[in-house]
C-alpha atoms as a PDB file:
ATOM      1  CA  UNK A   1     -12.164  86.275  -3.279  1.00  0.00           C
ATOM      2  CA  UNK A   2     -12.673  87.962  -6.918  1.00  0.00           C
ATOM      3  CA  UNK A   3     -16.957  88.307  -6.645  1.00  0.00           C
ATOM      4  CA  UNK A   4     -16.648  86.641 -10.075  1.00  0.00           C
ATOM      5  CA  UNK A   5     -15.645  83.484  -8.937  1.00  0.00           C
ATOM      6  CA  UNK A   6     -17.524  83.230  -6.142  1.00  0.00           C
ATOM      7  CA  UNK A   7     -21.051  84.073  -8.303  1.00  0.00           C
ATOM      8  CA  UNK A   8     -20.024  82.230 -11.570  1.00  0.00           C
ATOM      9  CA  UNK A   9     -16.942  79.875 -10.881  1.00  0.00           C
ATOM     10  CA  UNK A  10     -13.455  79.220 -11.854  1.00  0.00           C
ATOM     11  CA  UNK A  11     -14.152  79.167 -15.345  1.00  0.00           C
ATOM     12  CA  UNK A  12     -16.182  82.718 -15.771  1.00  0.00           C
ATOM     13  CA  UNK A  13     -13.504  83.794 -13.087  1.00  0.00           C
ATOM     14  CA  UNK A  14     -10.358  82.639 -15.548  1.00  0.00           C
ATOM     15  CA  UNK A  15     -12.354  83.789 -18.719  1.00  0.00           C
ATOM     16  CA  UNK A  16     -12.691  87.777 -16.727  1.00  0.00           C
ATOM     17  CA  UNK A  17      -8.925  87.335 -15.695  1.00  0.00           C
ATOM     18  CA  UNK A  18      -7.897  86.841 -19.430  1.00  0.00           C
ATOM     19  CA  UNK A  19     -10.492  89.608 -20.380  1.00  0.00           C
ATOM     20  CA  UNK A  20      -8.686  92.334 -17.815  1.00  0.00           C
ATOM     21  CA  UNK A  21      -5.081  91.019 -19.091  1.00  0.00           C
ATOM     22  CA  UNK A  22      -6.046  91.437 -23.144  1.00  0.00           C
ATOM     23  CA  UNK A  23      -7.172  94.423 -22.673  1.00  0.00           C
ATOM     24  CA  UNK A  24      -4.832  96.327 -19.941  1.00  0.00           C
ATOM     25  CA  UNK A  25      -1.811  95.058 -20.524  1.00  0.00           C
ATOM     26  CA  UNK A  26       0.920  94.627 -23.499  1.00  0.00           C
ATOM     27  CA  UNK A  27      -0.394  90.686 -23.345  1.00  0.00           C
ATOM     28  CA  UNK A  28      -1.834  87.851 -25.844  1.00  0.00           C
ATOM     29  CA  UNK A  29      -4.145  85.408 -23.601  1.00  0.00           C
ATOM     30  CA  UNK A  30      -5.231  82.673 -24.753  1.00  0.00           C
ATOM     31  CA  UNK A  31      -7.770  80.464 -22.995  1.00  0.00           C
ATOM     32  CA  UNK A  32     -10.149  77.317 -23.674  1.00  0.00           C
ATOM     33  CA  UNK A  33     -11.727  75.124 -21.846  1.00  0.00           C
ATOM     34  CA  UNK A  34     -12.368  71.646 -23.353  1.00  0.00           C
ATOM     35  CA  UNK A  35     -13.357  69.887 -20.337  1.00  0.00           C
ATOM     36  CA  UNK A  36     -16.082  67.045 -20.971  1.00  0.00           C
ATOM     37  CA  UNK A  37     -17.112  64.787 -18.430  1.00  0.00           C
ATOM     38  CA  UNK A  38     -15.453  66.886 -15.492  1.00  0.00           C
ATOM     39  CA  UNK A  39     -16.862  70.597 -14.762  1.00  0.00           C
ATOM     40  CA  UNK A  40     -14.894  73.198 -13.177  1.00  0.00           C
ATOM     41  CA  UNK A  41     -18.570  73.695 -10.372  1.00  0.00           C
ATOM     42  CA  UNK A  42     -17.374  70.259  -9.451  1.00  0.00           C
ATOM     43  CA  UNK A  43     -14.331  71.683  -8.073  1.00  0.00           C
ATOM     44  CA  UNK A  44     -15.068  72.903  -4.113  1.00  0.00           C
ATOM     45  CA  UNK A  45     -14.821  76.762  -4.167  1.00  0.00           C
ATOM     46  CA  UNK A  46     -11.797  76.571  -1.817  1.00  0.00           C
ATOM     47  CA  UNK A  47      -9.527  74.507  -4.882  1.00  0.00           C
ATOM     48  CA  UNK A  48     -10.971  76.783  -7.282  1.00  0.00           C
ATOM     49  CA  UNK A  49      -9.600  79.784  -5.649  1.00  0.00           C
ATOM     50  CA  UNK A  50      -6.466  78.389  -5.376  1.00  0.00           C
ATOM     51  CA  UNK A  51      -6.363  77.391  -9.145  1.00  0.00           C
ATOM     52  CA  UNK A  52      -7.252  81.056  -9.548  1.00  0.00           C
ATOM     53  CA  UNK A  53      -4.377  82.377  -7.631  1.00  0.00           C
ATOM     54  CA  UNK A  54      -1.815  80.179  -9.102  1.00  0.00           C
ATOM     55  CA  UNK A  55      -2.846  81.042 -12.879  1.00  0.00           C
ATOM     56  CA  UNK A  56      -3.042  84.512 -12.076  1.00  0.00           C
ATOM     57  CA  UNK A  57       0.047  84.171 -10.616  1.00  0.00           C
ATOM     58  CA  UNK A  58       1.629  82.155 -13.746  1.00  0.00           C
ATOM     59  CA  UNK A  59       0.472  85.010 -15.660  1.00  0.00           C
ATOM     60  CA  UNK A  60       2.050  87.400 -13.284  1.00  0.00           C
ATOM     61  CA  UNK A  61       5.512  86.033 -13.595  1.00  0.00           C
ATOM     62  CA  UNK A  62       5.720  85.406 -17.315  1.00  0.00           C
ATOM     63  CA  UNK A  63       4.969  88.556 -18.221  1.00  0.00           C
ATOM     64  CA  UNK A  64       6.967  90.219 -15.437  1.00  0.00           C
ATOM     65  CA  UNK A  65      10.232  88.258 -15.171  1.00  0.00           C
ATOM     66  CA  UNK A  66       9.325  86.206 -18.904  1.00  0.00           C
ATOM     67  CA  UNK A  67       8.450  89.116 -20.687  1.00  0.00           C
ATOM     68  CA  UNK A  68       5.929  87.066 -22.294  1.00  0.00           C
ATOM     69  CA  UNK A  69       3.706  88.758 -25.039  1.00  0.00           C
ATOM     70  CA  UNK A  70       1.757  85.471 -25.605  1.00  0.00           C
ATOM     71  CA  UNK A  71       0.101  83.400 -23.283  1.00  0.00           C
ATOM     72  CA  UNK A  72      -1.803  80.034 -23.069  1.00  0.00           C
ATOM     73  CA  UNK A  73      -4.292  78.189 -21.197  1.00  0.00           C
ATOM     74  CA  UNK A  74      -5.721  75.300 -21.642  1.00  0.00           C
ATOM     75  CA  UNK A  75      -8.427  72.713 -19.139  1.00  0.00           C
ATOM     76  CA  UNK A  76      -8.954  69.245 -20.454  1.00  0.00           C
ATOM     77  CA  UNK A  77      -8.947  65.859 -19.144  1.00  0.00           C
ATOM     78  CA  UNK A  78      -7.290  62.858 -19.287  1.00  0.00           C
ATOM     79  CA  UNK A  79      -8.024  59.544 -17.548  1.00  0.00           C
ATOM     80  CA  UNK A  80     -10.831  60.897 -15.742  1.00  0.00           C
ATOM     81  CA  UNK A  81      -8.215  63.594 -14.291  1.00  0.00           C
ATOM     82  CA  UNK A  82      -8.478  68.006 -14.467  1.00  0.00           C
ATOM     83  CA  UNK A  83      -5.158  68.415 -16.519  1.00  0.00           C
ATOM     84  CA  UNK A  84      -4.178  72.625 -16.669  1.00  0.00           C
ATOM     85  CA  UNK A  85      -1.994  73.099 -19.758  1.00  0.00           C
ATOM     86  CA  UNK A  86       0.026  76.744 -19.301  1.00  0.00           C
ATOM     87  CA  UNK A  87       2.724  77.881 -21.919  1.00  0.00           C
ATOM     88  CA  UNK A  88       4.310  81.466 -22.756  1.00  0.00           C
ATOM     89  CA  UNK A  89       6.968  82.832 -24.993  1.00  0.00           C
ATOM     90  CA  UNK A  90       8.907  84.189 -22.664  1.00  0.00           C
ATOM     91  CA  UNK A  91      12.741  83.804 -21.636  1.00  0.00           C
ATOM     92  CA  UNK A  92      12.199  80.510 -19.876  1.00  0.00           C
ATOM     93  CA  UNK A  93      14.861  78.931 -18.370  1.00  0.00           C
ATOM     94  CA  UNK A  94      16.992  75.108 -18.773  1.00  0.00           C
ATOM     95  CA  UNK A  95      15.266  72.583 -16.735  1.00  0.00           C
ATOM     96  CA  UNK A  96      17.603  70.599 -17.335  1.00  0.00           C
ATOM     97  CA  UNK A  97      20.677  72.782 -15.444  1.00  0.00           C
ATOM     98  CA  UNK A  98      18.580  72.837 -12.674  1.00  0.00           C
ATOM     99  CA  UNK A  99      17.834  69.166 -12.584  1.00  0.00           C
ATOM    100  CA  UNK A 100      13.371  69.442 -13.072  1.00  0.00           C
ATOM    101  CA  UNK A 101      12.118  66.129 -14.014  1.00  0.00           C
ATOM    102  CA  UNK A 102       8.218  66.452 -13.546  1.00  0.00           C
ATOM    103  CA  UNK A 103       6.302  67.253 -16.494  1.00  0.00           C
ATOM    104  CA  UNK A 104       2.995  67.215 -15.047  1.00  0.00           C
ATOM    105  CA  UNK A 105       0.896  67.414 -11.296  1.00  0.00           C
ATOM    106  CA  UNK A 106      -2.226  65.555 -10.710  1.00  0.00           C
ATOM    107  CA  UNK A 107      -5.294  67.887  -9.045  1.00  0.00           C
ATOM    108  CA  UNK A 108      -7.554  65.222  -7.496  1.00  0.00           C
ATOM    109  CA  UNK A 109     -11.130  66.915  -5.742  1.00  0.00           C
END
């Protein structure tokens, strides 16, 4: 587990993630956090690290199979649920040839 998000939480731990990647790699990441009644500390640390992984992973794959140079974040809520918002500029592909319908998950904790 990064130490950062097991001292701080997922939110310190995304913020050092987007840090490393503006800084080291050929990257624009974009992150914010406009969560208001729901906090990220509420979030058990197990779920947190998997939020982790899978953002870091996100970030992973646009920029090495996207070749993204832009990347966005973003944590609100809606309805009382965590809603993760994650876009690049990258290649992308048709979700429609490959038949994706969802649009959005719900993360209950």
């Amino acid at each position: 587990m990064p130490p950062v998000l097991e001292k701080f939480g997922l939110h310190a731990g995304i913020e050092e993630l987007v840090f490393e990647c503006n800084t080291s790699k050929s990257v624009k990441v974009s992150y914010s956090n406009k969560l208001k009644n729901l906090s990220l500390s509420d979030v058990n640390i197990d779920n947190q690290l998997h939020i982790f992984r899978i953002i870091q992973e996100l970030i992973n794959n646009s920029i090495k199979h996207g070749e993204s140079k832009e990347i966005s974040i973003f944590f609100a809520e809606e309805n009382k649920n965590f809603i993760i918002e994650y876009s690049d500029n990258g290649r992308g592909i048709d979700l429609n040839k490959i038949g994706f319908k969802k649009r959005y998950w719900t993360f209950k904790y």
